[in-house]
Protein backbone atom coordinates (compact mmCIF):
# COMPACT_ATOMS: atom_id res chain seq x y z
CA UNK A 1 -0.34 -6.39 -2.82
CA UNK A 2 2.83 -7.74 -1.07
CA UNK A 3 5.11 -5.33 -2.30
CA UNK A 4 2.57 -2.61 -1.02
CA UNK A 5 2.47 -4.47 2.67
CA UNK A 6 6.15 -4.76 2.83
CA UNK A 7 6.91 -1.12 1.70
CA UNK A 8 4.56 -0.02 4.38
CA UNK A 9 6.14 -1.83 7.31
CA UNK A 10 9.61 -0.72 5.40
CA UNK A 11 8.31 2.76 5.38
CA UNK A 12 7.25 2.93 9.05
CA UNK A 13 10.64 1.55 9.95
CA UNK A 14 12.68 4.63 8.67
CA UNK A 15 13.48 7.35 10.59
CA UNK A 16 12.31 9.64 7.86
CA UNK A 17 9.13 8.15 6.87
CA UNK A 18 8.03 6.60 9.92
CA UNK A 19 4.06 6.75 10.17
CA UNK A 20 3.76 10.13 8.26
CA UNK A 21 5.35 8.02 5.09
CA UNK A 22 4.05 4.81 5.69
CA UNK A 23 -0.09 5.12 5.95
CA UNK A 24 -0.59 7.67 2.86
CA UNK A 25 1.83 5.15 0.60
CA UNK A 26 -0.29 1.99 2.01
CA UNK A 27 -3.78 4.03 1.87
CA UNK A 28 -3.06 5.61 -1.54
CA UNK A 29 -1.42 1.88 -2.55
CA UNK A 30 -4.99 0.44 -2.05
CA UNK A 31 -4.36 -1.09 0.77
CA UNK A 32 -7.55 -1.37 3.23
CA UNK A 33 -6.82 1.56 5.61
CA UNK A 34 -7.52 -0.47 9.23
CA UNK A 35 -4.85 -2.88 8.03
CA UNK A 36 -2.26 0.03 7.10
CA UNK A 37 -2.81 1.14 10.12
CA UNK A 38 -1.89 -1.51 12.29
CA UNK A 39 1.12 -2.68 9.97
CA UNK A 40 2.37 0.80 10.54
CA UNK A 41 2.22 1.13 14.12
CA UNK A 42 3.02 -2.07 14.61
CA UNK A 43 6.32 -1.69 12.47
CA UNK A 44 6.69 1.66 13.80
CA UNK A 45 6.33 0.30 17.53
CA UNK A 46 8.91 -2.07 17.07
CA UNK A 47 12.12 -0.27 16.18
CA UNK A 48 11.54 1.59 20.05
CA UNK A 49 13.46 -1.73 22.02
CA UNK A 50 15.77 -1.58 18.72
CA UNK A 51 16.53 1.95 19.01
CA UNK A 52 17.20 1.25 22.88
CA UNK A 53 19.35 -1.72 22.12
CA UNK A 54 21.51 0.33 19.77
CA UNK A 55 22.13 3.43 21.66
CA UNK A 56 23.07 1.28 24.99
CA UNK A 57 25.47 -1.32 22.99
CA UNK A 58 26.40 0.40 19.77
CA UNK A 59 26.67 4.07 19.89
CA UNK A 60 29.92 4.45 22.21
CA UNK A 61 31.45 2.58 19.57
CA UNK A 62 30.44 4.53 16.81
CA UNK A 63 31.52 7.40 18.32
CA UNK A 64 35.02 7.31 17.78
CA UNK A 65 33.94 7.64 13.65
CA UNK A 66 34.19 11.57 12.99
CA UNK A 67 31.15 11.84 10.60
CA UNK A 68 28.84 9.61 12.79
CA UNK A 69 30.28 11.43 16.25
CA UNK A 70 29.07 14.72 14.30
CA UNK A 71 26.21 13.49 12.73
CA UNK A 72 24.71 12.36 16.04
CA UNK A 73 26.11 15.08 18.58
CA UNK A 74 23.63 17.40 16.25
CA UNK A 75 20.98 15.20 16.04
CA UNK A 76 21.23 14.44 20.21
CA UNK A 77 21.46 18.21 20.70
CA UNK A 78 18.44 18.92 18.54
CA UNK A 79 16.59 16.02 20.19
CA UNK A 80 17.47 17.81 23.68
CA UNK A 81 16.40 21.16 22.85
CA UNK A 82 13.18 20.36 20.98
CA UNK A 83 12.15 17.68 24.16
CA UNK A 84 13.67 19.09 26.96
CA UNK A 85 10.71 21.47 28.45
CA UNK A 86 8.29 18.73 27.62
CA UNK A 87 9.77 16.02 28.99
CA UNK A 88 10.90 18.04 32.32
CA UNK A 89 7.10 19.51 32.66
CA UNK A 90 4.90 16.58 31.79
CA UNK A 91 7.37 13.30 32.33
CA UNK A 92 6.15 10.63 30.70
CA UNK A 93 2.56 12.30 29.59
CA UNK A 94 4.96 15.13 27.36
CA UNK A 95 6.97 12.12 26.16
CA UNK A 96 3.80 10.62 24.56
CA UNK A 97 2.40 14.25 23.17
CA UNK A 98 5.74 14.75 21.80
CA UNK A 99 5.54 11.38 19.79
CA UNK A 100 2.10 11.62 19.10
CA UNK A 101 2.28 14.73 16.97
CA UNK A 102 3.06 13.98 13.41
CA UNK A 103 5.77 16.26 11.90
CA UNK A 104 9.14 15.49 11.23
CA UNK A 105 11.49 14.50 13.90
CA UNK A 106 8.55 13.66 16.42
CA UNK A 107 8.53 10.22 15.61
CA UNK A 108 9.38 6.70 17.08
CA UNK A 109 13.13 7.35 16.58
CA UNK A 110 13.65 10.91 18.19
CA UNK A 111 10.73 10.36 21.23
CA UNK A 112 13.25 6.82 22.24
CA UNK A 113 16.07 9.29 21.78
CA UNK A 114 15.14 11.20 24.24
CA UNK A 115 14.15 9.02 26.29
CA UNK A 116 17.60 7.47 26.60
CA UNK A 117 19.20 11.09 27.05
CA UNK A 118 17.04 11.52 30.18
CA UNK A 119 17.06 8.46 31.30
CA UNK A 120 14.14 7.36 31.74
CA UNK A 121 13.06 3.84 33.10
CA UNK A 122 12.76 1.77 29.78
CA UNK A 123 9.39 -0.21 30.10
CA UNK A 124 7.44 3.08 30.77
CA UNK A 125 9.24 5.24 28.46
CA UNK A 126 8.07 2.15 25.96
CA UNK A 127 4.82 2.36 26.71
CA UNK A 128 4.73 6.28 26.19
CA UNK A 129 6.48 6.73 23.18
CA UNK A 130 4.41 3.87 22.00
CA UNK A 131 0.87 5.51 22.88
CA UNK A 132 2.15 8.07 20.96
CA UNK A 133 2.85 6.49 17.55
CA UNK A 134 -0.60 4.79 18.49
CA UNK A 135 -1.96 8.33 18.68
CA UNK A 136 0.02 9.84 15.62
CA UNK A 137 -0.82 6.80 13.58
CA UNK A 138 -4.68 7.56 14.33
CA UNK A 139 -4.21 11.55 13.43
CA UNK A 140 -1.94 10.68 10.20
CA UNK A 141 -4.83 8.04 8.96
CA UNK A 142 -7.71 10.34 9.48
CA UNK A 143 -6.26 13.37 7.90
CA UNK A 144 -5.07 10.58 4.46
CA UNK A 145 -8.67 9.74 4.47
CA UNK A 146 -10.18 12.96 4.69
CA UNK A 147 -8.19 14.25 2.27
CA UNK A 148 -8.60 11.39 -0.36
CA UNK A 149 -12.63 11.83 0.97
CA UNK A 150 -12.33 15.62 0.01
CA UNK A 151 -10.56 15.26 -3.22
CA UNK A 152 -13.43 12.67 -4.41
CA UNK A 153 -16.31 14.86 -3.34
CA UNK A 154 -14.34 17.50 -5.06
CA UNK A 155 -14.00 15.44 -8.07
CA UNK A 156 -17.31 14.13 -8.13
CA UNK A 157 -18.90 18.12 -7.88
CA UNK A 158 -16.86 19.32 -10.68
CA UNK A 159 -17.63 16.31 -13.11
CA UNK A 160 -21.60 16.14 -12.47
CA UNK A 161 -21.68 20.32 -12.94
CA UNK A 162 -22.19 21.20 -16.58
């Protein structure tokens, strides 16, 4: 049961995973699904100020390393181009519906990416990208449970018909 709690927090913590990784492994673990989901955004919430902290203290550094300085040029320019017209439309509102949809690279990571880019004032940008997880977190743990709900009706239907 620990190992299941601390691969979920670990899970929500990586920019790959993030929420879309984290609440299936926990649900699917066993884990009681209101407690995944707060461990998740929770973890999830938490590496925004960490994000921040690194790109304002750490990044110039690392960009006099070739493979990081190309590695994150492509990563800033994709994080431009895929939040530019929602960020410049909505603000802070498209900032939160950007984070708040669940695919890959619309997490935690990429939504305080952006936010950095276009410099945005920190504390609301934090409580944006943060509504968002909150939101994502809430979309990603009611499509797990419908689908393990679906796959047990399922289940169930084709057993009890002879």
């Amino acid at each position: 049961m620990e190992l299941e709690i601390i691969t979920t927090i670990f899970l929500s913590m990586l920019p790959i995973s993030e929420l879309r990784g984290a609440i299936p492994y926990g649900i699917i673990s066993g884990l009681n699904p209101n407690m995944v989901f707060f461990i998740a955004v929770a973890a999830n919430v938490m590496v925004i100020p960490i994000i921040f902290l690194f790109l304002d203290n750490i990044h110039h550094h690392l960009m006099h390393f070739g493979l990081y300085k190309k590695t994150i040029n492509r990563f800033i320019e994709r994080t431009h181009r895929k939040t530019h017209s929602h960020i410049s439309k909505y603000g802070y509102l498209g900032l939160a519906i950007f984070v708040a949809v669940p695919l890959p690279v619309t997490g935690a990571y990429t939504g305080t990416l952006a936010a950095w880019l276009f410099g945005m004032e920190r504390k609301k940008a934090m409580v944006a990208i943060s509504m968002g997880v909150v939101i994502a977190g809430i979309i990603v743990t009611t499509m797990v449970l419908t689908g393990i709900g679906a796959t047990t009706f399922l289940n169930n239907k084709l057993i009890a018909s002879p």
